[in-house]
C-alpha atoms as a PDB file:
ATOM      1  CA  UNK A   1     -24.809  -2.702  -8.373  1.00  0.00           C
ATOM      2  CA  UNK A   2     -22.587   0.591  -8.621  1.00  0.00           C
ATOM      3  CA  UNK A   3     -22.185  -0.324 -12.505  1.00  0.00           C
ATOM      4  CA  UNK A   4     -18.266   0.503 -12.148  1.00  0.00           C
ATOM      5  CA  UNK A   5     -16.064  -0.618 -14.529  1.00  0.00           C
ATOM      6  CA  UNK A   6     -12.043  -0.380 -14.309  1.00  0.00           C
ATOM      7  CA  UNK A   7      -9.931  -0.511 -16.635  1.00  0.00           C
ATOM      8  CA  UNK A   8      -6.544  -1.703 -15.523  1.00  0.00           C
ATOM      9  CA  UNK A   9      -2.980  -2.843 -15.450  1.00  0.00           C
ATOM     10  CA  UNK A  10      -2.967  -5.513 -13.043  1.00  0.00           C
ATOM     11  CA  UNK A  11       0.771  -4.599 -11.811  1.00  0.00           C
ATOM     12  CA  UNK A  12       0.036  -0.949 -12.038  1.00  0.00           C
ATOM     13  CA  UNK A  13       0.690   0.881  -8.594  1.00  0.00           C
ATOM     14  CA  UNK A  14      -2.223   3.322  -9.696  1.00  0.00           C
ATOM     15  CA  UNK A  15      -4.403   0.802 -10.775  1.00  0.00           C
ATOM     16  CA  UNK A  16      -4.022  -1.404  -7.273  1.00  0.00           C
ATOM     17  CA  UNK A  17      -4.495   1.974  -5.566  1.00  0.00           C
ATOM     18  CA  UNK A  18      -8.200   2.452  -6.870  1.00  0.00           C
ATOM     19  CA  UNK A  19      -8.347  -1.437  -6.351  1.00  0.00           C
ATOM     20  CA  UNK A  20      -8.040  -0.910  -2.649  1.00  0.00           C
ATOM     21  CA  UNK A  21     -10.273   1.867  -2.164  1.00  0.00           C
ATOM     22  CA  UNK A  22     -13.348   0.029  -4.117  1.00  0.00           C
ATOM     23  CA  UNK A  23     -12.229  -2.721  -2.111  1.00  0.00           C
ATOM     24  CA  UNK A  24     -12.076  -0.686   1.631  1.00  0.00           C
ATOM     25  CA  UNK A  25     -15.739   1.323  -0.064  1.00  0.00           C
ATOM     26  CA  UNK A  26     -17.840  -2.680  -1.130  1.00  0.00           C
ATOM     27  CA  UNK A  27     -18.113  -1.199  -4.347  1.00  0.00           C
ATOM     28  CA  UNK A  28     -19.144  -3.876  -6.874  1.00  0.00           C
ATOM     29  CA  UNK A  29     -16.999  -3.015  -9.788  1.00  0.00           C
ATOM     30  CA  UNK A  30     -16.492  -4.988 -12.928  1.00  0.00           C
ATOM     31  CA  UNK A  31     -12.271  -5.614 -13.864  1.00  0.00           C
ATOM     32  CA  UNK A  32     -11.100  -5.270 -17.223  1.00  0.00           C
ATOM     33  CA  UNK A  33      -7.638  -6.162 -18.019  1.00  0.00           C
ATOM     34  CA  UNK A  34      -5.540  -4.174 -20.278  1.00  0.00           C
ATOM     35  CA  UNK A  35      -2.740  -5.824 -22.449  1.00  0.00           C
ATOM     36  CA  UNK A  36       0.111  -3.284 -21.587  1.00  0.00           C
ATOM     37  CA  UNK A  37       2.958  -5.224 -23.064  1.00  0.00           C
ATOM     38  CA  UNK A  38       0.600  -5.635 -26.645  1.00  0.00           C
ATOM     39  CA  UNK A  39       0.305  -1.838 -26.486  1.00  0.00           C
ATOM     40  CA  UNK A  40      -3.972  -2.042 -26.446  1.00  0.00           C
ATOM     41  CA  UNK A  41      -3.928   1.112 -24.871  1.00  0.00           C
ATOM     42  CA  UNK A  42      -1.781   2.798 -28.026  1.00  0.00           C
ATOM     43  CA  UNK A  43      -4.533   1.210 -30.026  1.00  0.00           C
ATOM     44  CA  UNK A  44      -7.111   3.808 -32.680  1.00  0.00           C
ATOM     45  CA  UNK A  45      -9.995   1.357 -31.157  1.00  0.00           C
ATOM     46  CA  UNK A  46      -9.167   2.140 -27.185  1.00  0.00           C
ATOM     47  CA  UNK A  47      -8.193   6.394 -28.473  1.00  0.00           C
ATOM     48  CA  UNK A  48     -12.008   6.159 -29.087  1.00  0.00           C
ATOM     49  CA  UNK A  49     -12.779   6.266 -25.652  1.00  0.00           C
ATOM     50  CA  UNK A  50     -10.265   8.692 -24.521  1.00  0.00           C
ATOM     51  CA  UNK A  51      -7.878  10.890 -26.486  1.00  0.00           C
ATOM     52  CA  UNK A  52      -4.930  10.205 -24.791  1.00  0.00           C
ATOM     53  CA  UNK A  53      -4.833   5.965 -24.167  1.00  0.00           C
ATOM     54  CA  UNK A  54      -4.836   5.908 -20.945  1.00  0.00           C
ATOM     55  CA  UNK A  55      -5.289   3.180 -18.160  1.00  0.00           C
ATOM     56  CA  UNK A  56      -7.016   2.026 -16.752  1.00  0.00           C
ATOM     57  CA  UNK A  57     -10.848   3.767 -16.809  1.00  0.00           C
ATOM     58  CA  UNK A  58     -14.098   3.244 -15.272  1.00  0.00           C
ATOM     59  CA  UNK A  59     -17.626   2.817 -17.284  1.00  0.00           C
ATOM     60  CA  UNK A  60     -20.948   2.912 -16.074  1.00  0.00           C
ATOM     61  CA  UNK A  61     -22.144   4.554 -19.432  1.00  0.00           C
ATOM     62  CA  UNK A  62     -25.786   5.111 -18.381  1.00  0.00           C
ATOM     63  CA  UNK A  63     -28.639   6.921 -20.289  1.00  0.00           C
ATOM     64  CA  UNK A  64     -28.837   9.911 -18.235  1.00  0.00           C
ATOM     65  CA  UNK A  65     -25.579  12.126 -18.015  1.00  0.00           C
ATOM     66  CA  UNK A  66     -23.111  11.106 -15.223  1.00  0.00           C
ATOM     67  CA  UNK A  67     -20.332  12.614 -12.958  1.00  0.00           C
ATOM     68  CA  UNK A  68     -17.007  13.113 -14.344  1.00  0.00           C
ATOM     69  CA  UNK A  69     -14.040  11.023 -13.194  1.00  0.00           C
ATOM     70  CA  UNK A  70     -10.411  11.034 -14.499  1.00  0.00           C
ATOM     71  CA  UNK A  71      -8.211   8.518 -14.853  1.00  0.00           C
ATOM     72  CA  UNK A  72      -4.363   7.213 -14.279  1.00  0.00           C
ATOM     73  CA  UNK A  73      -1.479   5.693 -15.784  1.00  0.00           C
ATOM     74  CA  UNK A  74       0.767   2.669 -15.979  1.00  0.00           C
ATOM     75  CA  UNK A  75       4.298   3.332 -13.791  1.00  0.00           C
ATOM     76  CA  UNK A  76       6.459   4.588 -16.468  1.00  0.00           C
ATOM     77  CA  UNK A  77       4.526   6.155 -18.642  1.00  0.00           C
ATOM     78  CA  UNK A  78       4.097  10.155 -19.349  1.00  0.00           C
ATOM     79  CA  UNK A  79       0.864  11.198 -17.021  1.00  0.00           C
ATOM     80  CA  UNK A  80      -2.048  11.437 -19.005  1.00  0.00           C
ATOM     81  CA  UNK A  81      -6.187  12.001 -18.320  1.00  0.00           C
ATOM     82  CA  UNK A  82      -9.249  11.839 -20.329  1.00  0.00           C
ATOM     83  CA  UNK A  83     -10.435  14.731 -21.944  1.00  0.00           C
ATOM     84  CA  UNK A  84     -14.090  16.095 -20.205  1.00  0.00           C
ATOM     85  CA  UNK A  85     -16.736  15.381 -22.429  1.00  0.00           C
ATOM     86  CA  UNK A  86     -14.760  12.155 -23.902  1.00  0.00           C
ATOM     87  CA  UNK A  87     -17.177   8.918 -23.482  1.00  0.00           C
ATOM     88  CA  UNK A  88     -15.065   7.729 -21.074  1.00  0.00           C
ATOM     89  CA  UNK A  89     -15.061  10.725 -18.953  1.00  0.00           C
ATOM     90  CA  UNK A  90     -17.868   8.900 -16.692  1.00  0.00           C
ATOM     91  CA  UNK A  91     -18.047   7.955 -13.012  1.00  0.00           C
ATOM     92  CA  UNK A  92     -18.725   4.554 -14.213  1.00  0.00           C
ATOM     93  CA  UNK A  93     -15.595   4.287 -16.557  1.00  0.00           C
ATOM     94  CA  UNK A  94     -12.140   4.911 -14.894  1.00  0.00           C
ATOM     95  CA  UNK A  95      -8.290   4.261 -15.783  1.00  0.00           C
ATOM     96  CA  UNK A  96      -5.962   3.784 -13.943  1.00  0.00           C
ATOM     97  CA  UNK A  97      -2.688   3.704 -15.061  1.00  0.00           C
ATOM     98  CA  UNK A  98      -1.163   7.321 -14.795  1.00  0.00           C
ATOM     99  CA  UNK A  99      -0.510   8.757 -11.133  1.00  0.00           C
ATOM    100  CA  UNK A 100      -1.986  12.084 -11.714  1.00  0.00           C
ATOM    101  CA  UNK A 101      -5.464  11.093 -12.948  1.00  0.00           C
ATOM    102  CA  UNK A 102      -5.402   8.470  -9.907  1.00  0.00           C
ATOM    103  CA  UNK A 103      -5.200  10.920  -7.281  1.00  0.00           C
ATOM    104  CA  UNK A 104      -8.774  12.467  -8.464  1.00  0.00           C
ATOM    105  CA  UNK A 105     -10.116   9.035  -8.709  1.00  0.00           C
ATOM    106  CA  UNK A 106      -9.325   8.328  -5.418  1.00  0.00           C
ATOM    107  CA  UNK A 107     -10.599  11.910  -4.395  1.00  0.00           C
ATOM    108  CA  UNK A 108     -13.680  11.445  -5.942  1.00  0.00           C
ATOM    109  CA  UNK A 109     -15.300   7.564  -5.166  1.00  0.00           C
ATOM    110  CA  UNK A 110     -14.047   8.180  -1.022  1.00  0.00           C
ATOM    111  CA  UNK A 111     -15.955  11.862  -1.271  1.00  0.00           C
ATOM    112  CA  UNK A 112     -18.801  10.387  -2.916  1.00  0.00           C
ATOM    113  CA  UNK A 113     -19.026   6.694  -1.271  1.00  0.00           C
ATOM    114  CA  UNK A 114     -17.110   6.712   1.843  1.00  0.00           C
ATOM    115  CA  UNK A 115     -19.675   7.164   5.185  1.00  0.00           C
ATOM    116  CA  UNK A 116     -18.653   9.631   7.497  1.00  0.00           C
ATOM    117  CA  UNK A 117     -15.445  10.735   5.742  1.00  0.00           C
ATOM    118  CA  UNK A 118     -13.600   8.147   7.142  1.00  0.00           C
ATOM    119  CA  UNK A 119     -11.310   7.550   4.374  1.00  0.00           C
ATOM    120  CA  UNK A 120     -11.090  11.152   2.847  1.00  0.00           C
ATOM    121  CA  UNK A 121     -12.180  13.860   6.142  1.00  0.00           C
ATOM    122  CA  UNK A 122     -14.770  16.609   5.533  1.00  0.00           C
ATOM    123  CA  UNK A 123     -12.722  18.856   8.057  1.00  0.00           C
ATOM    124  CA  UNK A 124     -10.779  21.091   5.456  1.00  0.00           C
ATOM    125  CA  UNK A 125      -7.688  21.349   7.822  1.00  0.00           C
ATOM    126  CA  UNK A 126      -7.375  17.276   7.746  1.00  0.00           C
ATOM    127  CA  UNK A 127      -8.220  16.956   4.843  1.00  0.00           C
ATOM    128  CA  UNK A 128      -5.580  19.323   3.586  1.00  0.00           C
ATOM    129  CA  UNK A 129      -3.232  16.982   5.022  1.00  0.00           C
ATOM    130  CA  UNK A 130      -4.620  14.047   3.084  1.00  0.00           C
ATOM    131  CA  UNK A 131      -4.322  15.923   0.318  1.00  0.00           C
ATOM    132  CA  UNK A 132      -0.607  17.399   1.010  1.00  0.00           C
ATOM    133  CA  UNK A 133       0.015  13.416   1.192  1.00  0.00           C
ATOM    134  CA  UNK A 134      -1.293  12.848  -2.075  1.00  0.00           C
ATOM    135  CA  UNK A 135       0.730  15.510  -4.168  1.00  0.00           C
ATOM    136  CA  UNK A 136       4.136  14.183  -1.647  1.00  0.00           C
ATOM    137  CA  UNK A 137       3.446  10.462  -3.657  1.00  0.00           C
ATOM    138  CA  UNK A 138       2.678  11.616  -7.046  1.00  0.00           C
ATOM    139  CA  UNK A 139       5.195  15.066  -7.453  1.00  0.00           C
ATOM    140  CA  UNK A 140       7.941  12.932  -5.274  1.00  0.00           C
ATOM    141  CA  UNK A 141       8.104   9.350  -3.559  1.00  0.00           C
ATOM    142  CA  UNK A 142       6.237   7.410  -6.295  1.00  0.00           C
ATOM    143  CA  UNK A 143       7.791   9.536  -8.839  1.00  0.00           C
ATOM    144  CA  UNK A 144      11.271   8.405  -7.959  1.00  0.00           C
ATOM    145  CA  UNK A 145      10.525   4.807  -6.780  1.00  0.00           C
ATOM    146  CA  UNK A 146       8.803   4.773 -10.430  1.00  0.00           C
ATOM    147  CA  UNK A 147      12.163   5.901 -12.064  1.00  0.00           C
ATOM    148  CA  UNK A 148      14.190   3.875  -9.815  1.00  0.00           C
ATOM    149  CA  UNK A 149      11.977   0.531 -10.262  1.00  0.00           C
ATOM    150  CA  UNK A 150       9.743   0.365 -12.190  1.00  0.00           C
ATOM    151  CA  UNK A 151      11.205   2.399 -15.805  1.00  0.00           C
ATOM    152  CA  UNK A 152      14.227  -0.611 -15.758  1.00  0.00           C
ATOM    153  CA  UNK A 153      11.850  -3.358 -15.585  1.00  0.00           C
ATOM    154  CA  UNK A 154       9.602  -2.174 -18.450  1.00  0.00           C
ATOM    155  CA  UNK A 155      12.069   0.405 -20.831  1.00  0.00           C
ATOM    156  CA  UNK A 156      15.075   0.817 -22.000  1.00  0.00           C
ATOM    157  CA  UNK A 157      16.810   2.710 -18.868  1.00  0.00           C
ATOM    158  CA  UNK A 158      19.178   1.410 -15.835  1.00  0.00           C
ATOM    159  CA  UNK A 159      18.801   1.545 -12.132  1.00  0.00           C
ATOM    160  CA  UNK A 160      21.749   4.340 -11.270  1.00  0.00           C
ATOM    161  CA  UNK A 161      23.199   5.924  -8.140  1.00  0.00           C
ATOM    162  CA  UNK A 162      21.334   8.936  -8.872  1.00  0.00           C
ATOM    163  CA  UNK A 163      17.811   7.233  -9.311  1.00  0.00           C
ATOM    164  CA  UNK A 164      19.060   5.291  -6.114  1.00  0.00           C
ATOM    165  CA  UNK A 165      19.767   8.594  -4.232  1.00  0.00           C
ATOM    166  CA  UNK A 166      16.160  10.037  -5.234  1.00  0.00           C
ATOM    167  CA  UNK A 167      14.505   7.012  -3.700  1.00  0.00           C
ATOM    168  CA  UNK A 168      16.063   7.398  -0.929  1.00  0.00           C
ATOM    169  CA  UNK A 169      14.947  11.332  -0.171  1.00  0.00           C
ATOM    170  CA  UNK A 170      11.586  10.187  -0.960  1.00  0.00           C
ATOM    171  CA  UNK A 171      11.943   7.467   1.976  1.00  0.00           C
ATOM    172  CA  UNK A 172      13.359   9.832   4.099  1.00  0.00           C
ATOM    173  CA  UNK A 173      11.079  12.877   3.856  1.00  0.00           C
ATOM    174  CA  UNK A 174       8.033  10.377   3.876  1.00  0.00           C
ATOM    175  CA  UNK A 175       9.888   8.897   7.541  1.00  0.00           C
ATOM    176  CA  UNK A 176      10.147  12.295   8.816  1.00  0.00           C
ATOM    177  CA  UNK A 177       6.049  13.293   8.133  1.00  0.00           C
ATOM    178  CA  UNK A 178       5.463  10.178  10.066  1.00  0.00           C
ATOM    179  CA  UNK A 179       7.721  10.939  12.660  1.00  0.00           C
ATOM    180  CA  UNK A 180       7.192  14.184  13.050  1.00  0.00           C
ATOM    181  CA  UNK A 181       3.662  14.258  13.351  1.00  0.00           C
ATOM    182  CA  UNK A 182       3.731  10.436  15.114  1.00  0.00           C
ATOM    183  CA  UNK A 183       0.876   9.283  13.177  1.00  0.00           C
ATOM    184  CA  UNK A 184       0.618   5.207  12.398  1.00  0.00           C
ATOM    185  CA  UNK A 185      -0.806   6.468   9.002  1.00  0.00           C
ATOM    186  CA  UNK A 186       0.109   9.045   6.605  1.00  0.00           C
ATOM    187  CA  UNK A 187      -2.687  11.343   7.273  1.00  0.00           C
ATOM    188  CA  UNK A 188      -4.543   9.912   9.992  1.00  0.00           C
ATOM    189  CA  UNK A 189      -6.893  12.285  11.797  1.00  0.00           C
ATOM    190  CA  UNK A 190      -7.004  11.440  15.421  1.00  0.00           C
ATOM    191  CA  UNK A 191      -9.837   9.064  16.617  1.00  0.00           C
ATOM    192  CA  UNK A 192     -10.791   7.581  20.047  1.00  0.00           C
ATOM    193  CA  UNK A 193     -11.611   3.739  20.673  1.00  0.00           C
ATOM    194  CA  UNK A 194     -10.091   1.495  18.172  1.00  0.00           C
ATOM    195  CA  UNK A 195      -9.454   1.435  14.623  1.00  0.00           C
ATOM    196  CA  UNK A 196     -11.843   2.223  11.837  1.00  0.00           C
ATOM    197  CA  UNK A 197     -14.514   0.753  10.149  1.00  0.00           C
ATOM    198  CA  UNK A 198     -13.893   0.933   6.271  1.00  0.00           C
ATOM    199  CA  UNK A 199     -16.670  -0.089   4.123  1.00  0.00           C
ATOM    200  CA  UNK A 200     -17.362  -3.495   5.055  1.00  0.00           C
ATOM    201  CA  UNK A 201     -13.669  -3.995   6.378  1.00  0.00           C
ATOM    202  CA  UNK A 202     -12.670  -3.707  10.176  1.00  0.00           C
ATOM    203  CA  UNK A 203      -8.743  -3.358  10.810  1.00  0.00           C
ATOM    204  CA  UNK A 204      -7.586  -5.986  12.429  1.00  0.00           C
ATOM    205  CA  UNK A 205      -6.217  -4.482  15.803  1.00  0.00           C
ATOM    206  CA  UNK A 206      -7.037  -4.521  19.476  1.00  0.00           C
ATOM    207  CA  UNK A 207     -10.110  -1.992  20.497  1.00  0.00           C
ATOM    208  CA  UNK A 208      -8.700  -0.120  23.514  1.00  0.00           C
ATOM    209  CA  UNK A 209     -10.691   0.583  26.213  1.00  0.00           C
ATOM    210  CA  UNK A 210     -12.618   3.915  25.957  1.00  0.00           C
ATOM    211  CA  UNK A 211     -11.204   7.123  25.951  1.00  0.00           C
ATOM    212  CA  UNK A 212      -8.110   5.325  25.489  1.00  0.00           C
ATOM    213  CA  UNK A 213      -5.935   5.408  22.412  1.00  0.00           C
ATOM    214  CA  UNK A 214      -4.197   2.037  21.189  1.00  0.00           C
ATOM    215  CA  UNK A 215      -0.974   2.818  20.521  1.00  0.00           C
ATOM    216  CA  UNK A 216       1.333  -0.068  18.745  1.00  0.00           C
ATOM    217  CA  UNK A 217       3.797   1.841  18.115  1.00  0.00           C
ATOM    218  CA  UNK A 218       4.650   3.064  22.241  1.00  0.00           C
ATOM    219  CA  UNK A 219       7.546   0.552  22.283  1.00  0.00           C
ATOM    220  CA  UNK A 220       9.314   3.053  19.788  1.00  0.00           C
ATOM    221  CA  UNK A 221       8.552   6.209  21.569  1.00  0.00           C
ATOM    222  CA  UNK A 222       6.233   7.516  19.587  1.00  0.00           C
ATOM    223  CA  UNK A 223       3.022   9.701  21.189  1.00  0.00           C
ATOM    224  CA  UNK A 224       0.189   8.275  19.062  1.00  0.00           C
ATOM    225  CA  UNK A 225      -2.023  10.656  17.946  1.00  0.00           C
ATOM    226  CA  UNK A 226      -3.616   9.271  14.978  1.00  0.00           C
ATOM    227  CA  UNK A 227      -4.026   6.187  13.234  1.00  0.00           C
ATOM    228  CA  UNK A 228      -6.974   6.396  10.761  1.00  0.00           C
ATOM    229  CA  UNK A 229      -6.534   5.178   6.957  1.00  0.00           C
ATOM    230  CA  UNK A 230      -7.181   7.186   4.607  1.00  0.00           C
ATOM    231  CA  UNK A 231      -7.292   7.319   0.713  1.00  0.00           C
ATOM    232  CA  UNK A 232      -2.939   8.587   0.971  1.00  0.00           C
ATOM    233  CA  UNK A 233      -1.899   5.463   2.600  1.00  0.00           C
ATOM    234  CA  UNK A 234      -3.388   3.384  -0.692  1.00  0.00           C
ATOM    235  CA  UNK A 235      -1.668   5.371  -2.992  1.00  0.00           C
ATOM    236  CA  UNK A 236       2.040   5.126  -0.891  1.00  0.00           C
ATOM    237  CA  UNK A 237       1.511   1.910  -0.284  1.00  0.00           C
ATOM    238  CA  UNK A 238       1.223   0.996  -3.961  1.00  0.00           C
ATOM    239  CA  UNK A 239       4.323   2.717  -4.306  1.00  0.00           C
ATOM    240  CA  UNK A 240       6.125   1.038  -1.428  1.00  0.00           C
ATOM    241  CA  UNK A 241       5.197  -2.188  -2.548  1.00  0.00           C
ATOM    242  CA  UNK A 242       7.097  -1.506  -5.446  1.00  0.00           C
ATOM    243  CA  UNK A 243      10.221  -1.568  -3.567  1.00  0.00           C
ATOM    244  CA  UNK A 244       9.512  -4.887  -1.265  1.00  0.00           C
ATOM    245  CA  UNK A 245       9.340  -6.061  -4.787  1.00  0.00           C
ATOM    246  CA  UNK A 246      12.934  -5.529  -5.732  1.00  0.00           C
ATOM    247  CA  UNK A 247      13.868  -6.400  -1.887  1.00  0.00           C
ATOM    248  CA  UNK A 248      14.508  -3.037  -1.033  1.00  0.00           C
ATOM    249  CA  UNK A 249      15.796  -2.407   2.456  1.00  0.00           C
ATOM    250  CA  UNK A 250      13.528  -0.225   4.391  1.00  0.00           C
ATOM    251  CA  UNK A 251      15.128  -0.557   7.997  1.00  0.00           C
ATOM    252  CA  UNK A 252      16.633   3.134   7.402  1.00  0.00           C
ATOM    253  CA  UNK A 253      13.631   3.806   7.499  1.00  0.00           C
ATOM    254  CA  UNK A 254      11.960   2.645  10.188  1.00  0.00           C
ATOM    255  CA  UNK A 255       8.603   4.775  10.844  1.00  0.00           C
ATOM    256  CA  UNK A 256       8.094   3.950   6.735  1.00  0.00           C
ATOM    257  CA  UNK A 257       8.694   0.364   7.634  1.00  0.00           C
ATOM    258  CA  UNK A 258       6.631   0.051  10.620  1.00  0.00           C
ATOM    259  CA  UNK A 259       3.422   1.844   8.857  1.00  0.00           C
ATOM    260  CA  UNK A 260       3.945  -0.540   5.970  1.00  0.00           C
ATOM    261  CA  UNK A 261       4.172  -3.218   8.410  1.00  0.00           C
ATOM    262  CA  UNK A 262       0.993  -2.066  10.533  1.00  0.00           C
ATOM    263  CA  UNK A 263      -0.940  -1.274   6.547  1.00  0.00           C
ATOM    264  CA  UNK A 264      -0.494  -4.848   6.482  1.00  0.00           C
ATOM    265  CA  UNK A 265      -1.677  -6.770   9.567  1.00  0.00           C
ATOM    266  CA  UNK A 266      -4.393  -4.255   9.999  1.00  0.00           C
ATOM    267  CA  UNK A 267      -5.831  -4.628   6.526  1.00  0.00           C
ATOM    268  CA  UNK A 268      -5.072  -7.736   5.289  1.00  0.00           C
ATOM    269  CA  UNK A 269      -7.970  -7.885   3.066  1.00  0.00           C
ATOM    270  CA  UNK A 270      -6.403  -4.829   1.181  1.00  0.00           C
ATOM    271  CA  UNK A 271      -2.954  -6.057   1.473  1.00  0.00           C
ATOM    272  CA  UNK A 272      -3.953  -9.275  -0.610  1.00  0.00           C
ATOM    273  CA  UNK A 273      -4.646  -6.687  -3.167  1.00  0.00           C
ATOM    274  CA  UNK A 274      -1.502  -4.968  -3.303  1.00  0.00           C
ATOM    275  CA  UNK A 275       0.447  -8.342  -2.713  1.00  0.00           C
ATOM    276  CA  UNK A 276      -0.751  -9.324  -5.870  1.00  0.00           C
ATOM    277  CA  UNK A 277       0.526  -6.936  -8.038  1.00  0.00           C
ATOM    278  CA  UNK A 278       3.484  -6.582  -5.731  1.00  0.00           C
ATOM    279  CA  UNK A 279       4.451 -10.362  -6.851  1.00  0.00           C
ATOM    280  CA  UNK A 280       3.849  -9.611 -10.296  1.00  0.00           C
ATOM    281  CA  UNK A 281       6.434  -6.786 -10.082  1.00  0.00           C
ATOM    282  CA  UNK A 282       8.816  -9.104  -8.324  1.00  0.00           C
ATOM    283  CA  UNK A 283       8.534 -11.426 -11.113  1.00  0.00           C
ATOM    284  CA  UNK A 284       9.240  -8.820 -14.180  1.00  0.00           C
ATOM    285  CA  UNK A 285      12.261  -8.020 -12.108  1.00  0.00           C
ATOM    286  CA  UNK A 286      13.645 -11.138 -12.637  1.00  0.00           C
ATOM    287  CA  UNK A 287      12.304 -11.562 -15.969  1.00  0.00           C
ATOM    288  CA  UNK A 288      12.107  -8.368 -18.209  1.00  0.00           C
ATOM    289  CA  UNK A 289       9.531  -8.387 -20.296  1.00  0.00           C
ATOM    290  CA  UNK A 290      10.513  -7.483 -24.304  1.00  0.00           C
ATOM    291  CA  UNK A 291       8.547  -4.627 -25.104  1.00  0.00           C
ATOM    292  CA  UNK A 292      10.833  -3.717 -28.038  1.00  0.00           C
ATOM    293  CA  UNK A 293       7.256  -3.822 -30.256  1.00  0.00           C
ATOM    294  CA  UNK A 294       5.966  -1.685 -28.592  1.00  0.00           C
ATOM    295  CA  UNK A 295       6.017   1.724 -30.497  1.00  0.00           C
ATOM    296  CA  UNK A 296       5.889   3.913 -27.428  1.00  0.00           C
ATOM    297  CA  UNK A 297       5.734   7.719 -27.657  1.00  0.00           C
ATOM    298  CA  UNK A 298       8.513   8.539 -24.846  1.00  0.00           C
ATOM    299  CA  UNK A 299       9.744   5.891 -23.568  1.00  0.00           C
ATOM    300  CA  UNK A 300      12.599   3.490 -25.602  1.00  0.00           C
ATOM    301  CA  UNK A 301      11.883  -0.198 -25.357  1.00  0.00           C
ATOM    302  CA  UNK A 302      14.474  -1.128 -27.538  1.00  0.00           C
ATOM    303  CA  UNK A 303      16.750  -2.977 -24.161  1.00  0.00           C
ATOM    304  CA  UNK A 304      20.694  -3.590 -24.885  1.00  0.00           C
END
């Protein structure tokens, strides 16, 4: 047993993206649900265990001294971490709510559990890819899908052109790294024979025969070069989820469709996950929750 505890959000894009890696890694993790919509996290009791409330967080809390982990934030809110030092500033004790403290989550469980570097590459040139990928979804393409989608279904604000027309450069940017650099994933580093291991997962796709390279996208003209998951294509798929949710037409799109598509059939396991959440988010769409009680420091609740 890892001794992991995560705090979550069980709609939160950042939260599912941790989800999946602990998932793809077989780490045994224990899941503790946070009541968003009651405001627990605005709570003195939960400020105890890190100054700024945020969600969700990971505790181990063992005798000896641990490694540091950050944390993340639920869509919406103003990004937050834990303060070093704070008792929840522990590798065993993680929240996941905000998208900045997610990113060095994910960073630091695939450096620390993933075999081989298979979901976060040692090689500083790929991996500064990986990482490029990383600040793309949290600086850009999660930040406006968050705006566009997710603010209107939990605050006071309304889906506009302009919020519209944001989403829409993030889809096309993120199309144009894929088709650019023809990769099925968003960082992939280029691999012979078949798709990856991950953890105790195996992607469900044809093993080509050796020194070949499976390519499922040839039928679009695309040279495939790469097509290994990492620890980017968990935190933009949590964020395109967000937008199947609201039925959001992604045929514009269509290398951003077909690597949401492939995330899919070749991790189902993961994509059960994400579904989740992804249904959840569909649901609030349709029915807004009232979170005019909740006294929240940015964000007005009080819907017209």
């Amino acid at each position: 047993m890892s001794g992991l505890k995560l705090y979550s959000v069980s709609d939160s894009p950042p939260t599912l993206s941790v989800r999946l890696l602990l998932e793809a890694l077989a780490l045994p993790h224990d899941l503790v649900d946070v009541d968003f919509a009651a405001g627990q996290h605005l709570t003195e009791e939960y400020a105890k265990g890190g100054a700024k409330r945020d969600i969700p967080e990971n505790t181990r809390r063992p005798a000896a001294s641990s490694a540091t982990i950050p944390t993340c934030e639920k869509p919406g809110r103003y990004p937050q971490g834990i303060e070093p030092g704070s008792p929840r500033w522990e590798e065993s004790s993680m929240t996941t709510t905000s998208p900045r403290p997610r990113v060095a989550i994910l960073q630091y469980l695939a450096d620390k559990y993933a075999k081989n570097g298979d979901l976060y590459p040692k090689d500083q040139q790929k991996r500064a890819v990986v990482n490029h990928r990383l600040v793309f979804n949290l600086s850009t393409y999660y930040r406006y899908i968050g705006e566009y989608v997710m603010a209107p279904i939990f605050y006071a604000y309304e889906r506009t052109a302009l919020g519209l027309k944001k989403t829409n450069i993030g889809l096309s940017v993120f199309n144009t790294f894929l088709e650019r650099y023809a990769t099925k994933f968003a960082a992939g580093a280029q691999r012979q024979g078949g798709l990856p291991a991950v953890g105790g997962l195996r992607a469900r796709a044809p093993v080509p025969p050796t020194g070949q390279i499976f390519s499922p996208l040839a039928a679009l003209g695309i040279s495939q070069q790469a097509y290994e998951m990492t620890i980017a294509d968990m935190a933009l798929v949590t964020s395109t989820m967000c937008l199947e949710a609201i039925n959001f037409d992604l045929s514009p799109y269509p290398r951003v469709n077909q690597w949401y598509a492939d995330f899919k059939s070749d991790y189902p396991s993961l994509w059960h996950i994400a579904e989740q959440g992804m249904k959840e988010i569909r649901h609030f769409d349709g029915n807004p929750p009232d979170l005019s009680a909740l006294k929240h420091p940015i964000h007005p609740t009080q819907k017209k």
